[in-house]
Protein backbone atom coordinates (compact mmCIF):
# COMPACT_ATOMS: atom_id res chain seq x y z
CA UNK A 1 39.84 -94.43 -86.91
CA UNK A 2 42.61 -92.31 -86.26
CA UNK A 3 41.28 -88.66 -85.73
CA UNK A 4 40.11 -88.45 -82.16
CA UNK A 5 37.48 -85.53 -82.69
CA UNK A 6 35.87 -88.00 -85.04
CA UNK A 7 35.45 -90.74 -83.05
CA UNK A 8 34.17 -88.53 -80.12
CA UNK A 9 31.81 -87.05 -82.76
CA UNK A 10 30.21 -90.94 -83.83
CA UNK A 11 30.30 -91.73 -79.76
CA UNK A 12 27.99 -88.05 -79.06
CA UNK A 13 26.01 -89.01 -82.26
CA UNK A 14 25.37 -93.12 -80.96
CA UNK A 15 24.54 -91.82 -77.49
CA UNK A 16 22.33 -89.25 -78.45
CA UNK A 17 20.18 -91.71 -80.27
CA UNK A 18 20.67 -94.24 -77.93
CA UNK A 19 19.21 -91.99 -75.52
CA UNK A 20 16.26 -90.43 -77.25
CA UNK A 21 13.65 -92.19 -75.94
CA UNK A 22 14.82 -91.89 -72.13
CA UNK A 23 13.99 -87.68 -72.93
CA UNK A 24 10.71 -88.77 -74.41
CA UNK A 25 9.24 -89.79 -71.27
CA UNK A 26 8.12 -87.14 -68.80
CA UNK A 27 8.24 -87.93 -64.53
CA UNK A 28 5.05 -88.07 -63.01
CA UNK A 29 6.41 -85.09 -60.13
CA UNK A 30 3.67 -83.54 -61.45
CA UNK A 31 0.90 -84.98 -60.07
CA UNK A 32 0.22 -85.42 -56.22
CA UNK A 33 0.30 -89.44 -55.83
CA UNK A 34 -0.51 -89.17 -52.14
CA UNK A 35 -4.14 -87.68 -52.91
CA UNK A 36 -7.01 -89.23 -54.90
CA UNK A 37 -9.77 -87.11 -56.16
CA UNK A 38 -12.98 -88.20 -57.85
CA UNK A 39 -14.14 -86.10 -60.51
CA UNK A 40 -17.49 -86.30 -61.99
CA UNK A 41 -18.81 -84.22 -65.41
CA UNK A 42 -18.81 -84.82 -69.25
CA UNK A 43 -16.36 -86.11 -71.26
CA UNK A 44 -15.84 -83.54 -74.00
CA UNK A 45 -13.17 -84.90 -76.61
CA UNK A 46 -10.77 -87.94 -75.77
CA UNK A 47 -7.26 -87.98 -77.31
CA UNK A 48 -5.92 -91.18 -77.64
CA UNK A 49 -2.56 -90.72 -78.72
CA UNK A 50 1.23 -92.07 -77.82
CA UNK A 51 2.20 -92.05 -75.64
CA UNK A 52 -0.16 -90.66 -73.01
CA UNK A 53 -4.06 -90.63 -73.71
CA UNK A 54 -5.93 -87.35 -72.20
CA UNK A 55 -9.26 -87.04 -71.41
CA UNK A 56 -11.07 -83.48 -71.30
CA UNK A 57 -14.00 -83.84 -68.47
CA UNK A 58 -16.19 -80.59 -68.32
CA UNK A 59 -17.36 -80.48 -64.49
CA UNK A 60 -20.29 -78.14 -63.08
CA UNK A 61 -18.71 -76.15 -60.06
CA UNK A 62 -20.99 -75.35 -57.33
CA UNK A 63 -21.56 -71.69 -58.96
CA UNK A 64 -22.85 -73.67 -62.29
CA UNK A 65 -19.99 -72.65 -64.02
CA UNK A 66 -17.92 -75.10 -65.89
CA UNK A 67 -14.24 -75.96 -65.43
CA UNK A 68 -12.52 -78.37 -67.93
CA UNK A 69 -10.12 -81.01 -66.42
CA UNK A 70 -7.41 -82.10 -68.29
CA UNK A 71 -6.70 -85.65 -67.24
CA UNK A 72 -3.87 -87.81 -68.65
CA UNK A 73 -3.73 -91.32 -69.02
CA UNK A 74 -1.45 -94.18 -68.95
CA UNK A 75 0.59 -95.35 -72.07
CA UNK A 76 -2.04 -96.88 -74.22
CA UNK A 77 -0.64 -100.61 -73.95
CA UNK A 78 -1.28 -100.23 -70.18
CA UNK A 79 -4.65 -98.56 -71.05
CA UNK A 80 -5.75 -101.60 -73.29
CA UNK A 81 -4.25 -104.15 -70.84
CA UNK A 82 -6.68 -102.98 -68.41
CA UNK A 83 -9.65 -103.16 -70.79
CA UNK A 84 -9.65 -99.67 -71.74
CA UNK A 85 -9.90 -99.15 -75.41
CA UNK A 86 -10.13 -96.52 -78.09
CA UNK A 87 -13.77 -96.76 -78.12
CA UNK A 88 -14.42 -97.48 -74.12
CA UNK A 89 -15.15 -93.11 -73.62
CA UNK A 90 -16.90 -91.24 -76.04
CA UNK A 91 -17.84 -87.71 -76.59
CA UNK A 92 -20.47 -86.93 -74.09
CA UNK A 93 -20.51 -89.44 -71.54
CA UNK A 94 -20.85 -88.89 -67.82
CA UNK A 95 -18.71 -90.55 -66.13
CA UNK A 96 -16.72 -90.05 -62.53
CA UNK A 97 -13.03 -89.98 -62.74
CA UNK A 98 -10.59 -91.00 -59.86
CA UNK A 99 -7.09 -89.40 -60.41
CA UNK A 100 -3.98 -88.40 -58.20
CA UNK A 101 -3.99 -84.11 -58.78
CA UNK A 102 -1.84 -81.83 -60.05
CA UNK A 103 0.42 -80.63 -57.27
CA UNK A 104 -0.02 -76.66 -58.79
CA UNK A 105 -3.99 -76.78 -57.93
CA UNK A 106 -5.13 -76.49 -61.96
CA UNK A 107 -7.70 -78.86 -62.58
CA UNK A 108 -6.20 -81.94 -64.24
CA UNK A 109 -4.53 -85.24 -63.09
CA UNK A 110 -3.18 -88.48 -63.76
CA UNK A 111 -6.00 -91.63 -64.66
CA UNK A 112 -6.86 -94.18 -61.84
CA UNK A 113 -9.84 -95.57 -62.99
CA UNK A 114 -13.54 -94.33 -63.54
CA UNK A 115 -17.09 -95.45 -63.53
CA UNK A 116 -19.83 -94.98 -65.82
CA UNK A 117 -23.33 -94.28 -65.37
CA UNK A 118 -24.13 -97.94 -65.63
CA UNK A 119 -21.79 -98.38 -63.07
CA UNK A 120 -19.23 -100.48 -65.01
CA UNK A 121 -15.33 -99.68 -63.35
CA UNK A 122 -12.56 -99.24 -64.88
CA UNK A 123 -9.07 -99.32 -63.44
CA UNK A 124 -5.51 -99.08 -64.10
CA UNK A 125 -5.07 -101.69 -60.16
């Protein structure tokens, strides 16, 4: 190839998608790894979708109000290598959730594991 701007063009192009999954992925800053917080409530909906799984816990504050936590899990491989599937939280179970925080205080966090009421664990150690 002999024009330069052409060739710098392809090389932008093959780097760019080359790339592309490296700006997918999100850092984990985020969440305060140095703190683990049980949460306890309802699960209201679970979204298990790539390539982070949430959870949305509704939790009774001390006032009776409700908050809902937003809590994100692993990639879904990791999730099913740990023997947490699709079908392993439903709509309206109570469960209690450990998690690492959100360093801004909102209620939310990053998965650790969680126990039912039957006291089965779960857990991404």
């Amino acid at each position: 190839m002999k024009n330069p701007l052409m060739r710098a063009a392809i090389g932008a192009a093959l780097l760019t998608g080359a790339s592309g999954p490296v700006w997918a992925h999100h850092s984990h800053s985020m969440f305060d790894e140095t703190q683990e917080v049980d949460v306890a409530g309802t699960i209201k909906n679970v979204a298990w979708v790539n390539p982070h799984g949430y959870l949305f816990l509704v939790v009774q504050n001390l006032d009776r109000t409700t908050t809902t936590w937003q809590i994100e899990l692993s990639y879904l491989q990791n999730m099913v290598r740990h023997g947490i599937l699709p079908t392993t939280f439903k709509e309206g179970d109570t469960v209690t959730i450990k998690l690492n925080p959100l360093r801004d205080g909102n209620p939310g966090g990053s998965f650790i594991g969680a126990t039912d009421t039957k006291g089965h664990e779960y857990s991404l150690r």
